[in-house]
C-alpha atoms as a PDB file:
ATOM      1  CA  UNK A   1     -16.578  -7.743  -9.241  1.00  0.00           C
ATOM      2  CA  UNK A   2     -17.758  -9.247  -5.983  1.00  0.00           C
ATOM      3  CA  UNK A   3     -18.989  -6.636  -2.846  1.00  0.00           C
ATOM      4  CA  UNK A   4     -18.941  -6.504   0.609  1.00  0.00           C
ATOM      5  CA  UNK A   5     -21.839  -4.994   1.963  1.00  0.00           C
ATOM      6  CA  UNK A   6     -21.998  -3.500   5.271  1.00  0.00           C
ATOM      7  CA  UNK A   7     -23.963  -0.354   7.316  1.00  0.00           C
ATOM      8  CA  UNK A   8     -25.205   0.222   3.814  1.00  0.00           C
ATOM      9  CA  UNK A   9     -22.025   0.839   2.103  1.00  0.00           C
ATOM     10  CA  UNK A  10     -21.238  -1.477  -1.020  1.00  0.00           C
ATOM     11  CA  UNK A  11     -17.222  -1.997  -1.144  1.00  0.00           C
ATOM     12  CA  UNK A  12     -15.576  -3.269  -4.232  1.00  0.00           C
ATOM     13  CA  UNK A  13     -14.005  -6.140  -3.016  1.00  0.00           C
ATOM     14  CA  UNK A  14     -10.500  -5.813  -4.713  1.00  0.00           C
ATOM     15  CA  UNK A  15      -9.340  -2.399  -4.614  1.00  0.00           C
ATOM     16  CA  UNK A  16      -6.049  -0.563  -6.432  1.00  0.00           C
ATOM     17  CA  UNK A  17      -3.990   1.418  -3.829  1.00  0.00           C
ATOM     18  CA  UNK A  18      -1.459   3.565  -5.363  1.00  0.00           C
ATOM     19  CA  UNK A  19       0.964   4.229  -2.283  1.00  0.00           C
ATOM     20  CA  UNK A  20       4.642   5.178  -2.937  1.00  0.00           C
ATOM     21  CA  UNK A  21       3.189   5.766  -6.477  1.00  0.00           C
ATOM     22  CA  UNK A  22       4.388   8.907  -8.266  1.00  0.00           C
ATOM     23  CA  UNK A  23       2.464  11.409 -10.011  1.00  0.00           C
ATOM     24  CA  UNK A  24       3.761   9.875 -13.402  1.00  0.00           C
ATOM     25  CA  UNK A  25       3.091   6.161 -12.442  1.00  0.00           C
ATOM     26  CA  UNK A  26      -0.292   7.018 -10.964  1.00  0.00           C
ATOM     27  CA  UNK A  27      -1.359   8.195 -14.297  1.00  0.00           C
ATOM     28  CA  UNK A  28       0.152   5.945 -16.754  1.00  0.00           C
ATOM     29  CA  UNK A  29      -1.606   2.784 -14.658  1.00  0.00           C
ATOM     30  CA  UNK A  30      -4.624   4.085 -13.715  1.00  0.00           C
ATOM     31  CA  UNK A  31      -6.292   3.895 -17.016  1.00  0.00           C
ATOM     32  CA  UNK A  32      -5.226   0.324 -17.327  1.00  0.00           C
ATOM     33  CA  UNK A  33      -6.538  -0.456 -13.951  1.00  0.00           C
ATOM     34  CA  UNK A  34     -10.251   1.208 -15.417  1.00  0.00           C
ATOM     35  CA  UNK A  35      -9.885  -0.804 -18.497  1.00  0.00           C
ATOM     36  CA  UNK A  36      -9.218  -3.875 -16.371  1.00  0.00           C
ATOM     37  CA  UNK A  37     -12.891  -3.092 -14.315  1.00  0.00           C
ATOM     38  CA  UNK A  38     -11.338  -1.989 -11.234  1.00  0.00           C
ATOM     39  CA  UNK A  39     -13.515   0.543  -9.653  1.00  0.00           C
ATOM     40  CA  UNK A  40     -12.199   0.932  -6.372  1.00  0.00           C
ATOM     41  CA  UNK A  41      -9.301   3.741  -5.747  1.00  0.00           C
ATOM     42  CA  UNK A  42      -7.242   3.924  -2.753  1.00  0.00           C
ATOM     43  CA  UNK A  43      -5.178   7.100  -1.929  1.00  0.00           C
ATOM     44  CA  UNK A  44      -4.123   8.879   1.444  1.00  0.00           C
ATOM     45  CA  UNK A  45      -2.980  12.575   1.956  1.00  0.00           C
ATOM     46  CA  UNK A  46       0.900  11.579   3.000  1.00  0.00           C
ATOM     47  CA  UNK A  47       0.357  10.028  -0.238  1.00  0.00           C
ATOM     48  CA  UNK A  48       0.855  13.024  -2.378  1.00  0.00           C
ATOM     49  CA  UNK A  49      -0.570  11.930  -5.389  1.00  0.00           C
ATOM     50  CA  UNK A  50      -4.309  12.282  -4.876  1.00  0.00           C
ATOM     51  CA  UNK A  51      -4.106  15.204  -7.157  1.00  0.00           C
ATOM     52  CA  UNK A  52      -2.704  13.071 -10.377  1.00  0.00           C
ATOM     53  CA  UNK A  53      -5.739  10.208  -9.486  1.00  0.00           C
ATOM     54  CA  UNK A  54      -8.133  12.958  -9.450  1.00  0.00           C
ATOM     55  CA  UNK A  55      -7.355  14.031 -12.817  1.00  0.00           C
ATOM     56  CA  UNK A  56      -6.961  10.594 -14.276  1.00  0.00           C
ATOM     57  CA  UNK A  57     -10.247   9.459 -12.715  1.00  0.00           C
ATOM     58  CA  UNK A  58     -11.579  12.849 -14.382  1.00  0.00           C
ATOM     59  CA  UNK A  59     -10.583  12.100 -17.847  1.00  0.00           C
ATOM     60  CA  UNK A  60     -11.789   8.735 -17.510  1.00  0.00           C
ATOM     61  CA  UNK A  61     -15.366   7.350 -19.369  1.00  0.00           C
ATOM     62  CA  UNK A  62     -16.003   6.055 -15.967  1.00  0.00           C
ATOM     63  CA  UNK A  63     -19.047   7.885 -13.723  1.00  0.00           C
ATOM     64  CA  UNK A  64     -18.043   8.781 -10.620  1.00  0.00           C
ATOM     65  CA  UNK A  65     -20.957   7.475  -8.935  1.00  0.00           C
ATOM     66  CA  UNK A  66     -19.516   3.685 -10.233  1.00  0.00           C
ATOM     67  CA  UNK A  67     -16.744   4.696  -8.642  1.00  0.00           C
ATOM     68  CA  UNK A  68     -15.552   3.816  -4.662  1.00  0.00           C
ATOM     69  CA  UNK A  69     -12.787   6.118  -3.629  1.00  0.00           C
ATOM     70  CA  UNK A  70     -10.915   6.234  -0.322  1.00  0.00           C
ATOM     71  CA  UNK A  71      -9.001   8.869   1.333  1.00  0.00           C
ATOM     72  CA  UNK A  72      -6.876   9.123   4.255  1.00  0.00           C
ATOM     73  CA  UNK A  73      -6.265  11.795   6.959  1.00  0.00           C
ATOM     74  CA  UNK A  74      -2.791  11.850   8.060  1.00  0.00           C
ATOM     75  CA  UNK A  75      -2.009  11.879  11.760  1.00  0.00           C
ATOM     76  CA  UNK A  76      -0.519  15.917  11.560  1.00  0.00           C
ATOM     77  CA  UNK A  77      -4.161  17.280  10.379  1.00  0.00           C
ATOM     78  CA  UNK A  78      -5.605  15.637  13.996  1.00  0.00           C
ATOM     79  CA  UNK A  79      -6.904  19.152  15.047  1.00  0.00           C
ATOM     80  CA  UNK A  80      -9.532  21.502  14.876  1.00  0.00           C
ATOM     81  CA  UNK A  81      -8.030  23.637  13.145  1.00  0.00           C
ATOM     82  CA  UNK A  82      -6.587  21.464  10.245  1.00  0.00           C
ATOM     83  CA  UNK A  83      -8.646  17.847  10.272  1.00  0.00           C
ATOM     84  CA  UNK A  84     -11.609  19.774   7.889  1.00  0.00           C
ATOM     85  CA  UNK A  85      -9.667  22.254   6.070  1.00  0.00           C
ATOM     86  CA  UNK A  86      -7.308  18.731   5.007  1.00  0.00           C
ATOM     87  CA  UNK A  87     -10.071  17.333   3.710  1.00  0.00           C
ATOM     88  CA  UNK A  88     -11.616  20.053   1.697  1.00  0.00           C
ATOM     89  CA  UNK A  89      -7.852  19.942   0.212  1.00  0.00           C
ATOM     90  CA  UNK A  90      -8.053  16.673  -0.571  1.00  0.00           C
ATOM     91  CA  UNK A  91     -11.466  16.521  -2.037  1.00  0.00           C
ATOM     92  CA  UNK A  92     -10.084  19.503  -4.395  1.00  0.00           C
ATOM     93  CA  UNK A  93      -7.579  17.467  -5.846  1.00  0.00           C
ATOM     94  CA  UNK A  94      -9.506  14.566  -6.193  1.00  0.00           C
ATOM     95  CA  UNK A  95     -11.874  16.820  -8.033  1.00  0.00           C
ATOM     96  CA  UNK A  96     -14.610  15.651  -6.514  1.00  0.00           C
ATOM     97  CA  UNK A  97     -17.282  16.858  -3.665  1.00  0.00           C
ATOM     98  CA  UNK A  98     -16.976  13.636  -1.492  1.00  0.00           C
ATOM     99  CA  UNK A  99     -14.995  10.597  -1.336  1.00  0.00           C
ATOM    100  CA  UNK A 100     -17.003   7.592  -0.859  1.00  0.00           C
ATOM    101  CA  UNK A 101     -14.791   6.214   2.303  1.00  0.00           C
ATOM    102  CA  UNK A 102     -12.760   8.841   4.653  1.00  0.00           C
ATOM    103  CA  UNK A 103     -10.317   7.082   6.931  1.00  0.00           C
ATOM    104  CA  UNK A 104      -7.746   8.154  10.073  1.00  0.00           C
ATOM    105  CA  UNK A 105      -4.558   6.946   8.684  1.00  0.00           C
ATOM    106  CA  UNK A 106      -2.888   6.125  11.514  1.00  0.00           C
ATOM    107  CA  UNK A 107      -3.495   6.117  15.588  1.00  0.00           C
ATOM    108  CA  UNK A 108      -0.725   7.806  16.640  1.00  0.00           C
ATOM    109  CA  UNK A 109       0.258   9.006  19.957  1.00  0.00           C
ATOM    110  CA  UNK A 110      -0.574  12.654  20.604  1.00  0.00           C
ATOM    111  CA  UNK A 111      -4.204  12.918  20.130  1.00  0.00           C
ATOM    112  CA  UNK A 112      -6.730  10.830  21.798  1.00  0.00           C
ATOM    113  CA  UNK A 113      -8.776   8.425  19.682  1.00  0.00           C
ATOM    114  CA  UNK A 114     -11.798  10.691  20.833  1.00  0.00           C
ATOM    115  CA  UNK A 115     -11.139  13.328  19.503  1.00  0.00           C
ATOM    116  CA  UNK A 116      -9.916  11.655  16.076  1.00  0.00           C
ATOM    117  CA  UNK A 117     -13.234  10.085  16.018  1.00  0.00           C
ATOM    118  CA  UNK A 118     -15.395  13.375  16.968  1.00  0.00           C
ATOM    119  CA  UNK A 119     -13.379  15.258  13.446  1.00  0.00           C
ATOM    120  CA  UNK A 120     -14.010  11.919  11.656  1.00  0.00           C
ATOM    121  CA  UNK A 121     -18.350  12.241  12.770  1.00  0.00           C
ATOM    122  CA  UNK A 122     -18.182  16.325  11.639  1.00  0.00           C
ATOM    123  CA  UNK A 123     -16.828  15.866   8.363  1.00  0.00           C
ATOM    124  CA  UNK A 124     -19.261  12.667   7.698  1.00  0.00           C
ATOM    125  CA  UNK A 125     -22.017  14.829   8.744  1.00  0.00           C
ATOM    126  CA  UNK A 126     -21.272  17.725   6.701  1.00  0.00           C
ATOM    127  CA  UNK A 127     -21.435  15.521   3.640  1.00  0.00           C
ATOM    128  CA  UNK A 128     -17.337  15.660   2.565  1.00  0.00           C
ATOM    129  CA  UNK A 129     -17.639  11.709   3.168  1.00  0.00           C
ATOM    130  CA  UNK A 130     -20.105   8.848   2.442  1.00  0.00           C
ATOM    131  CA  UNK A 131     -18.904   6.213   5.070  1.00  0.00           C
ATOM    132  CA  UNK A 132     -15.973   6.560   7.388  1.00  0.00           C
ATOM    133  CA  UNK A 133     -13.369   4.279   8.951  1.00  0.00           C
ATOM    134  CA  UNK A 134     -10.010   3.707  10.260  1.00  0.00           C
ATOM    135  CA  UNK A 135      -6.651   2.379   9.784  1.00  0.00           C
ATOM    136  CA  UNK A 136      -3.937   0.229  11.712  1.00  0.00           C
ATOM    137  CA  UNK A 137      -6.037   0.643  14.797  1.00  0.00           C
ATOM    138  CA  UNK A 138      -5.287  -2.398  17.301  1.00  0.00           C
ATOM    139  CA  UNK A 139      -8.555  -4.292  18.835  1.00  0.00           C
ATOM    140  CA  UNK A 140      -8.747  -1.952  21.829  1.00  0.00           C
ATOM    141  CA  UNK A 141      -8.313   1.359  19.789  1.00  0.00           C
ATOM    142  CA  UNK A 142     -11.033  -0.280  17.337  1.00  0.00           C
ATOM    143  CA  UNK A 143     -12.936  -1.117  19.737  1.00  0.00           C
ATOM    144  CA  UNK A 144     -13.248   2.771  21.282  1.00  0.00           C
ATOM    145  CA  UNK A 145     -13.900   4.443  17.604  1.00  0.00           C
ATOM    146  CA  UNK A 146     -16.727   2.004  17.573  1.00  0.00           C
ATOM    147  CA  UNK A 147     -18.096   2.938  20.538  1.00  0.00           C
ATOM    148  CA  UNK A 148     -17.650   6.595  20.621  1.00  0.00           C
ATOM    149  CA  UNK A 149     -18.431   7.265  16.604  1.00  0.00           C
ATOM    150  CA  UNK A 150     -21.976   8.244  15.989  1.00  0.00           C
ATOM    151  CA  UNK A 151     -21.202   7.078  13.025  1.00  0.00           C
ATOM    152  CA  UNK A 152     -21.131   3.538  11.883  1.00  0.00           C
ATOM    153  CA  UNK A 153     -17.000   2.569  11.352  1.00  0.00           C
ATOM    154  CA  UNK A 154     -17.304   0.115   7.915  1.00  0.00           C
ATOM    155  CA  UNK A 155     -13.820  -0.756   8.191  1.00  0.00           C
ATOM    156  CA  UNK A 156     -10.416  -0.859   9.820  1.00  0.00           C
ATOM    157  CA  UNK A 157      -7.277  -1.066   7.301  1.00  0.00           C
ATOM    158  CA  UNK A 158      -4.691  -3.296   8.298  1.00  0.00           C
ATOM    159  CA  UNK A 159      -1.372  -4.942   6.903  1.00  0.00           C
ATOM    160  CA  UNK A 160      -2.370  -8.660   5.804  1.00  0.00           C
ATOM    161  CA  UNK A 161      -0.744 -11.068   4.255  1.00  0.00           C
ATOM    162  CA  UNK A 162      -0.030 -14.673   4.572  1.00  0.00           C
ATOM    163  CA  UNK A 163       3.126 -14.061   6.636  1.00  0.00           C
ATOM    164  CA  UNK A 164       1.088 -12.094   9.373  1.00  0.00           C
ATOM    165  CA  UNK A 165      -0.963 -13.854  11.755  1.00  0.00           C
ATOM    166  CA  UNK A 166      -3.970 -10.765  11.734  1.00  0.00           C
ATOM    167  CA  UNK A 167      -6.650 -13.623  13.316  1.00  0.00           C
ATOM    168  CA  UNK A 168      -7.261 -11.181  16.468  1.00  0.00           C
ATOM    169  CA  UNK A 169      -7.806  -7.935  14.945  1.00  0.00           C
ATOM    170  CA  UNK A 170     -10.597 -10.241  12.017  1.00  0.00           C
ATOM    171  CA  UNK A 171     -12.090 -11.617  14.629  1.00  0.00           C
ATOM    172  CA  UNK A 172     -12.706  -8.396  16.872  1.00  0.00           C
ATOM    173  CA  UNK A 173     -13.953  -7.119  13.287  1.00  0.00           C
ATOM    174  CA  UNK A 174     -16.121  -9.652  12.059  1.00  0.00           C
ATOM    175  CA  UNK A 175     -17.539  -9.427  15.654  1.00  0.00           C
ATOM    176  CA  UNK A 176     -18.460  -5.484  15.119  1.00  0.00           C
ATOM    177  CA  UNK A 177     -19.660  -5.564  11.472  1.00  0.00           C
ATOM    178  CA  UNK A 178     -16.815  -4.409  10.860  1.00  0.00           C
ATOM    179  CA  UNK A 179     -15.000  -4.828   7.202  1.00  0.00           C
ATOM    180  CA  UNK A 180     -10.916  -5.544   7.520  1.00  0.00           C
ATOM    181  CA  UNK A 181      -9.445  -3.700   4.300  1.00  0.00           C
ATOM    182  CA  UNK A 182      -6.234  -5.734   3.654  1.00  0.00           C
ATOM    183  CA  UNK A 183      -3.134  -3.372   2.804  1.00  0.00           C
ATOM    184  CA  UNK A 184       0.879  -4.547   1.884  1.00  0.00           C
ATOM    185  CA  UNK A 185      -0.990  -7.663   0.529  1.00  0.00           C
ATOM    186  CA  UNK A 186       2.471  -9.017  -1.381  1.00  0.00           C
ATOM    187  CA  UNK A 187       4.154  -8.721   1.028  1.00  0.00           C
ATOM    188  CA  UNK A 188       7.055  -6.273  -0.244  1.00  0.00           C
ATOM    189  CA  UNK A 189       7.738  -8.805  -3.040  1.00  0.00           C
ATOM    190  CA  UNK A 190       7.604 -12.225  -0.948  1.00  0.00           C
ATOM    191  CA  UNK A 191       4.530 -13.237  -1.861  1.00  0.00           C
ATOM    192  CA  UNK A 192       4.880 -13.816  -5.556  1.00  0.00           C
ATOM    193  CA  UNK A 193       8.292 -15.590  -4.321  1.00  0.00           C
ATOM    194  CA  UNK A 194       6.835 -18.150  -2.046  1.00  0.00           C
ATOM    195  CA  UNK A 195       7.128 -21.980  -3.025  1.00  0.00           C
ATOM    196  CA  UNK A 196       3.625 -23.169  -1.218  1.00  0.00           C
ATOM    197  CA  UNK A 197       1.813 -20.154  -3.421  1.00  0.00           C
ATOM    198  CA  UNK A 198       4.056 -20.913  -6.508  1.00  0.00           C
ATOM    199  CA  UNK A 199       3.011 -24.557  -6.294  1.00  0.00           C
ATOM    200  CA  UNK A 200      -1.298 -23.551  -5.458  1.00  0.00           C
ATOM    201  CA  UNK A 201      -1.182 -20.939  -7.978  1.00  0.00           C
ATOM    202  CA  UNK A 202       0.649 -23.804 -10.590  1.00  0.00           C
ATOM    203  CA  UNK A 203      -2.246 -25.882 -10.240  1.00  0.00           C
ATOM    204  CA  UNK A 204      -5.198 -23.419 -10.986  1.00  0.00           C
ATOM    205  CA  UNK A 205      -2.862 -21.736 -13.800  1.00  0.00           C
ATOM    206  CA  UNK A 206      -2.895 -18.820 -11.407  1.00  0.00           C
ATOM    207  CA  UNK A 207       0.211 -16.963 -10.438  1.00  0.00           C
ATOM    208  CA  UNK A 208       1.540 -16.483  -6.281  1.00  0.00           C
ATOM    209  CA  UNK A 209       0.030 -13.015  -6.305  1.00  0.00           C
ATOM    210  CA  UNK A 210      -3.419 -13.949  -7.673  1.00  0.00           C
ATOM    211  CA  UNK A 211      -3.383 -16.555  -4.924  1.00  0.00           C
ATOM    212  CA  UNK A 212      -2.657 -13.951  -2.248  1.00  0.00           C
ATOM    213  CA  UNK A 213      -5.206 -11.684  -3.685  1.00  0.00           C
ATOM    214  CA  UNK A 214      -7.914 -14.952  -3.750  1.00  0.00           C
ATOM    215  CA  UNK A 215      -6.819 -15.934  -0.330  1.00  0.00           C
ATOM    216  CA  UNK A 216      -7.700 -12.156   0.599  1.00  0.00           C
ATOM    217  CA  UNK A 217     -11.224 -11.523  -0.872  1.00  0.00           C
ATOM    218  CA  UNK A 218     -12.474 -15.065   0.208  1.00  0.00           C
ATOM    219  CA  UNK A 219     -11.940 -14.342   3.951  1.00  0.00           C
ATOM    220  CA  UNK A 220     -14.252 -11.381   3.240  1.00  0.00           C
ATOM    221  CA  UNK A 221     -11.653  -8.907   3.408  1.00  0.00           C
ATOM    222  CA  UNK A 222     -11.302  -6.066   0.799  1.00  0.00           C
ATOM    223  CA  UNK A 223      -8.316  -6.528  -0.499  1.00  0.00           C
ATOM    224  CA  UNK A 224      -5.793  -3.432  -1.800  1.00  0.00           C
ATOM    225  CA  UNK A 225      -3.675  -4.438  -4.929  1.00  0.00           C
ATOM    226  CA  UNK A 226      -1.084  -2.864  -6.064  1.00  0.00           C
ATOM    227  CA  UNK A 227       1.381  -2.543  -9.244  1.00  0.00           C
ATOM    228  CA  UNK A 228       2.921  -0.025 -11.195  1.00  0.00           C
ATOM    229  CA  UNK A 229       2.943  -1.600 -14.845  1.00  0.00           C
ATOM    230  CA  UNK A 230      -0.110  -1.293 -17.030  1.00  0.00           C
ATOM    231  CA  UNK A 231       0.609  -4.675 -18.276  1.00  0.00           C
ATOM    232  CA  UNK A 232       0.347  -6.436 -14.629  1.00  0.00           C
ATOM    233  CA  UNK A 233      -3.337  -4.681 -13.693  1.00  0.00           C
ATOM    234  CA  UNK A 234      -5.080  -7.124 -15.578  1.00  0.00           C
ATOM    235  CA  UNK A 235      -3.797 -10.106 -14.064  1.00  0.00           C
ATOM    236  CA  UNK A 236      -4.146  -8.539 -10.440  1.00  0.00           C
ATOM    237  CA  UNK A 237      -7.820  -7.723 -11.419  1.00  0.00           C
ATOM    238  CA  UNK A 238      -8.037 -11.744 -13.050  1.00  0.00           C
ATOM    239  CA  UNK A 239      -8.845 -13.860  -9.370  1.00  0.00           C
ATOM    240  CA  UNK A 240     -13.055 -14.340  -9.455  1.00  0.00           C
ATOM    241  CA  UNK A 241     -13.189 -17.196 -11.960  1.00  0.00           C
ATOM    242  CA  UNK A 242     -11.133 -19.792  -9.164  1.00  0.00           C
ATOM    243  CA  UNK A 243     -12.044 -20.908  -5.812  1.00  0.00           C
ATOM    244  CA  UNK A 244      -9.257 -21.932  -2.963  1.00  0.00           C
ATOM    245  CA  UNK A 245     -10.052 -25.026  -1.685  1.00  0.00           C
ATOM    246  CA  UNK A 246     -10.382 -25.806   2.145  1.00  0.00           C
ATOM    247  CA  UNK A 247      -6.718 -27.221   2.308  1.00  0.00           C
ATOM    248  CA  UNK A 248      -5.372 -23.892   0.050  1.00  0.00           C
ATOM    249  CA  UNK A 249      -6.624 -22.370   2.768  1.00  0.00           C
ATOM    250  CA  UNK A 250      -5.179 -23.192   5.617  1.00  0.00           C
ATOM    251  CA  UNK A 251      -2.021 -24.060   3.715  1.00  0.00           C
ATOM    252  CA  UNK A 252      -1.451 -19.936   3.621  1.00  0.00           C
ATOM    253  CA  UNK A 253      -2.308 -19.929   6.697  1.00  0.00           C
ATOM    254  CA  UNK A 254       0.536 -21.940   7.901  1.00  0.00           C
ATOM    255  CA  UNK A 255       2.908 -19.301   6.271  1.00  0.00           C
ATOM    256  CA  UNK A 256       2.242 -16.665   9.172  1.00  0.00           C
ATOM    257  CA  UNK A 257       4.969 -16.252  11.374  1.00  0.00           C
ATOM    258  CA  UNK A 258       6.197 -14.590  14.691  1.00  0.00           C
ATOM    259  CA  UNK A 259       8.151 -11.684  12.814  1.00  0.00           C
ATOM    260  CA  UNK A 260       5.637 -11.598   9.670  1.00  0.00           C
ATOM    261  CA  UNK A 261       4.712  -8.064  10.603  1.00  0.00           C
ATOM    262  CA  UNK A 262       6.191  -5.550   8.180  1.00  0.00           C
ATOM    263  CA  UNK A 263       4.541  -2.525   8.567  1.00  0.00           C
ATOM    264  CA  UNK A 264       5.053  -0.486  12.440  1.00  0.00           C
ATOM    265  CA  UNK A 265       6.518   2.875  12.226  1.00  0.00           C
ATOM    266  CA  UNK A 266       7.609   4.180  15.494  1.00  0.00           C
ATOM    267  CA  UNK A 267       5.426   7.141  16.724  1.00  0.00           C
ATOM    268  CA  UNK A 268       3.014   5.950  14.532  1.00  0.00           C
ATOM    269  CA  UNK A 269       1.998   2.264  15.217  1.00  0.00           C
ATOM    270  CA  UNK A 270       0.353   1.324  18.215  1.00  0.00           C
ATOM    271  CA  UNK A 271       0.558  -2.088  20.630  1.00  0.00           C
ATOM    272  CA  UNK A 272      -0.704  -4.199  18.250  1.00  0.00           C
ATOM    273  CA  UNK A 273      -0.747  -6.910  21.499  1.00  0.00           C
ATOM    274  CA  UNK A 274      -3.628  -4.342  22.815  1.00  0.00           C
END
């Protein structure tokens, strides 16, 4: 497994997100996903299934300091009053006394990116988290954590995929040391449809997906994968024994398009323009 290392903090480059994954799913693939060598776990309170991955990743043979697992705070626990007792309840169901990477889920609208950032630098310094970060933040909003976290912010968690022209937001990144974490990587089911990553993926004996996934972790991004069939894990985990050429490259590339972007929940999302 290849990492990215940055402010000291050494991420798994492919990672297994279990989002809109029920309690039953979460456990019946999360074994295979261990047995495959992830070691990189992915979960977020709106989530609700950080409880079942705790327990899995408790039975498992698997020491939890080879483990990387990421949390996220959801945008209602932005207070005082509920941003540190949310994360005590999440580290209870995860069974464990820290998570290595705490994230805000989302920037919303109500509280200012301050004071998101100010909970974010108590919890870290209390211990509850090893590195922090945050998630569909545009460049300005990315920007401000950086400069008002004490803190250093490893990452910022964004959709990508070869449909969605992300170049701003990786460049104002790469810029700040910081690490883009590449979520809704398939694109809801296009990707392993596409005829250019059919046709790449045909010539390295590779399928669409593992393509995506390559095209992900060789930009230096950390790449979230995601399936809910035991049998699949392996070949999402298979894509570190092939190298995309130059070309490859900027063939995906080409795919990104005006209206690529899937992922912008009212009330939620910000400008992403900003």
């Amino acid at each position: 497994m290849e990492t990215i290392n940055v402010h000291g903090a050494a991420i798994p480059a492919l990672g297994f997100g279990v989002f809109r994954m029920s309690d039953v799913e979460v456990e019946r693939v999360i074994p295979a996903a261990l047995e495959a060598g992830f070691r990189h776990f992915d979960t977020a309170q709106i989530y609700q299934n950080e409880a079942a991955l705790g327990r899995t990743l408790q039975k498992a043979v698997v020491k939890r300091d080879d483990l990387f697992l990421t949390t996220k705070v959801w945008v209602d626990n932005y207070s005082r009053k509920k941003f540190a007792a949310s994360v005590d309840e999440s580290l209870d169901k995860l069974k464990t006394d820290h998570v290595d990477l705490l994230l805000l889920h989302w920037p919303g609208q109500k509280v200012p990116i301050a004071d998101q950032i100010e909970m974010l630098n108590a919890v870290q310094a209390s211990g509850k988290t090893r590195f922090i970060g945050v998630s569909n933040q545009n460049v300005a909003q990315m920007k401000e954590s950086i400069a008002l976290s004490r803190a250093p912010i490893i990452t910022n968690q964004v959709e990508v995929h070869p449909f969605l022209d992300q170049s701003a937001i990786t460049q104002a990144a790469k810029s700040a040391d910081v690490v883009v974490t590449a979520y809704y990587g398939m694109a809801d089911g296009a990707v392993p449809r596409n005829a250019v990553l059919l046709e790449i993926g045909a010539r390295y004996g590779k399928s669409a997906a593992q393509v995506a996934l390559r095209w992900l972790v060789q930009q230096r991004f950390v790449a979230l994968s995601k399936t809910v069939k035991p049998e699949r894990v392996a070949e999402n985990f298979d894509i570190f024994d092939f190298m995309l050429t130059a070309e490859d490259m900027a063939a995906i590339h080409r795919l990104a398009r005006s209206d690529g972007r899937m992922v912008s929940p009212p009330g939620l999302a910000p400008d992403w323009a900003a």
